[in-house]
Protein backbone atom coordinates (compact mmCIF):
# COMPACT_ATOMS: atom_id res chain seq x y z
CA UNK A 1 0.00 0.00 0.00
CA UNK A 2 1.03 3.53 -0.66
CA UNK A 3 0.90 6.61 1.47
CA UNK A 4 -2.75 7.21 0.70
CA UNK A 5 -4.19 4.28 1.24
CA UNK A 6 -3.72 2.70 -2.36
CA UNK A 7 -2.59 -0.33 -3.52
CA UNK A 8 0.64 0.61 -5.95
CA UNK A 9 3.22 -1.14 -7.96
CA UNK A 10 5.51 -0.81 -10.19
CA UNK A 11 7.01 -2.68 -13.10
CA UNK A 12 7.20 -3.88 -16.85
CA UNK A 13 6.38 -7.60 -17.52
CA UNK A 14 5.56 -8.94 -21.05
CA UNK A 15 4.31 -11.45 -23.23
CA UNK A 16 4.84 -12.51 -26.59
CA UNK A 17 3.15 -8.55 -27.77
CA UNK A 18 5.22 -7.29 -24.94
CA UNK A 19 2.46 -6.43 -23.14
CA UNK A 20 1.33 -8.26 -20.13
CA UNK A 21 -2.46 -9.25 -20.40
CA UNK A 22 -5.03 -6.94 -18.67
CA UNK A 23 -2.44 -3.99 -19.68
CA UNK A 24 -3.20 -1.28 -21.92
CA UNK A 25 -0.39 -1.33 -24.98
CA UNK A 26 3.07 0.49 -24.00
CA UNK A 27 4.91 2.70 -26.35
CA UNK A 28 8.58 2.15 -26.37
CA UNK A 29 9.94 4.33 -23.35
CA UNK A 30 6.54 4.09 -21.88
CA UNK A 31 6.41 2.79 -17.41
CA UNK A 32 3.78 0.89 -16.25
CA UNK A 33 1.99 1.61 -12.70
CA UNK A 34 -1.04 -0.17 -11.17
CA UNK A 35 -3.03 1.63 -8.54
CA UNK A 36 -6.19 0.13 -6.57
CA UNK A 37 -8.90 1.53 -4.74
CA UNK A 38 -11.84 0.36 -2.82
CA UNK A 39 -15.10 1.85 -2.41
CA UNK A 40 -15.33 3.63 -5.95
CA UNK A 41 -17.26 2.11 -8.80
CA UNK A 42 -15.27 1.49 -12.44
CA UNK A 43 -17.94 4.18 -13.89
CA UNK A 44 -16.09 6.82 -11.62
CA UNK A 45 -12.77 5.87 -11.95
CA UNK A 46 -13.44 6.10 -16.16
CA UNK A 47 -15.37 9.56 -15.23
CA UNK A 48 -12.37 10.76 -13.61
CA UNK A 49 -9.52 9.76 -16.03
CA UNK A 50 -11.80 11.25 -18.92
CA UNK A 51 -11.98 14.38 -16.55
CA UNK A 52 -8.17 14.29 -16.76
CA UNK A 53 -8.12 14.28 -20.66
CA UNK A 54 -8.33 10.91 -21.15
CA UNK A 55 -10.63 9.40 -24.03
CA UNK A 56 -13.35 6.39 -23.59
CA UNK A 57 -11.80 3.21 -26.01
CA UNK A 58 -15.03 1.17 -27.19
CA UNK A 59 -17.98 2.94 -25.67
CA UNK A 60 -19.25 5.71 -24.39
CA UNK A 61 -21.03 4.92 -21.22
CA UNK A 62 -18.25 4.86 -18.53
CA UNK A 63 -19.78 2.04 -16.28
CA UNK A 64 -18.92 0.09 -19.26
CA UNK A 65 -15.55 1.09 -19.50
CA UNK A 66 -12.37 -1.36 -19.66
CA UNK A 67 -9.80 1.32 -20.87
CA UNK A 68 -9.02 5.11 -21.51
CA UNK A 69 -6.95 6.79 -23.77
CA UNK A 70 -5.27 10.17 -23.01
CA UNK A 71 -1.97 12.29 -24.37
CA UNK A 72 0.90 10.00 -23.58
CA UNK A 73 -1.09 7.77 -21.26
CA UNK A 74 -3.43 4.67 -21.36
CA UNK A 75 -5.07 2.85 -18.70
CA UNK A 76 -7.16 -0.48 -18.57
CA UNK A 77 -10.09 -0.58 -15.93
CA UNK A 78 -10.82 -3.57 -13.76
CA UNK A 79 -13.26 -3.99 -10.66
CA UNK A 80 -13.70 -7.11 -8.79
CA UNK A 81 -15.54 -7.36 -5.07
CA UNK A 82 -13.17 -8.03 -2.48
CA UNK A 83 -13.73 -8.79 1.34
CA UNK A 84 -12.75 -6.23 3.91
CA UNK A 85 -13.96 -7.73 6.92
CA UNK A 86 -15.49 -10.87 7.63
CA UNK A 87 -19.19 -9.39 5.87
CA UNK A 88 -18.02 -6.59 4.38
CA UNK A 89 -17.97 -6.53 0.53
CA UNK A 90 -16.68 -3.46 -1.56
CA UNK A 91 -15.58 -3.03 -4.55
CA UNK A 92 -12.04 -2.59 -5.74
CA UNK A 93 -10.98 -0.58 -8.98
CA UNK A 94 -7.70 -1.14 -10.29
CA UNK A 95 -6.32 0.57 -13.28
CA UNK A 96 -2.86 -0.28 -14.59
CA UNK A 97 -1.84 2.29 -16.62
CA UNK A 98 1.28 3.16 -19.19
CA UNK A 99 2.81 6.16 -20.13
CA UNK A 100 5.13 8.67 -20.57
CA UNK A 101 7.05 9.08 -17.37
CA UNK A 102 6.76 12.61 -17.19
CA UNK A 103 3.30 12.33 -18.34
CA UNK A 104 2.39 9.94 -15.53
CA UNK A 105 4.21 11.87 -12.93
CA UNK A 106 1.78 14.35 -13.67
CA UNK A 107 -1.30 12.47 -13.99
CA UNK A 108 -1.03 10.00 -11.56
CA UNK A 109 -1.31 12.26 -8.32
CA UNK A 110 -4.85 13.85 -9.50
CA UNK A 111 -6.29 10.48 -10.30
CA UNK A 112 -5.01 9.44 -6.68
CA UNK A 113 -6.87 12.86 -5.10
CA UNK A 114 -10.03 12.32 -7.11
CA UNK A 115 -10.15 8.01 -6.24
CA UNK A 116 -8.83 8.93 -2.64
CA UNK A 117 -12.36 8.48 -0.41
CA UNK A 118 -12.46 9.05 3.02
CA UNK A 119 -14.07 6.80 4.93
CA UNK A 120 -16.62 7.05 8.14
């Protein structure tokens, strides 16, 4: 876990493509980061990367969205339920994105303030 509560790694793994499966497609040069949060639906976490210039890839709606496309950046949408305590079900949103490294270094701390929820 990160300092803000998210789940983040690092890393480049590949297959034949060079892309690891789930990934959005890397450009040469291009990092990789995956970052998890609980609590927030896939529809917001697409609402908020298209907020941060990113484009909707296959459809428009974003609770059906699986990736988004921005300048120098891509990112793949997953959400899976996941048990926090012993009946407690939420959600969990992970995006692994690729991009620029200057482009992410940018990006990736205003996706992390609008996915950040507090909890009560």
């Amino acid at each position: 876990m990160s300092d803000d509560g998210s789940a983040a790694a690092e890393g480049v793994g590949g297959d034949a493509d060079g892309d690891p499966p789930g990934h959005p497609p890397a450009e040469e040069g291009w990092e990789r980061e995956t970052v998890a949060y609980r609590g927030i639906s896939r529809r917001l976490a697409a609402h908020y990367l298209r907020n941060l210039g990113g484009e909707l890839v296959g459809t428009d709606d974003p609770a059906a969205a699986t990736r988004v496309d921005g300048d120098g950046w891509r990112a793949t949408l997953s959400a899976e339920k996941v048990t926090a305590a012993a009946a407690i079900k939420l959600t969990e949103v992970t995006a692994e994105f690729a991009g620029d490294p200057d482009v992410l270094a940018e990006l990736l701390p205003k996706y992390r303030q609008k996915a950040m929820r507090a909890g009560g």
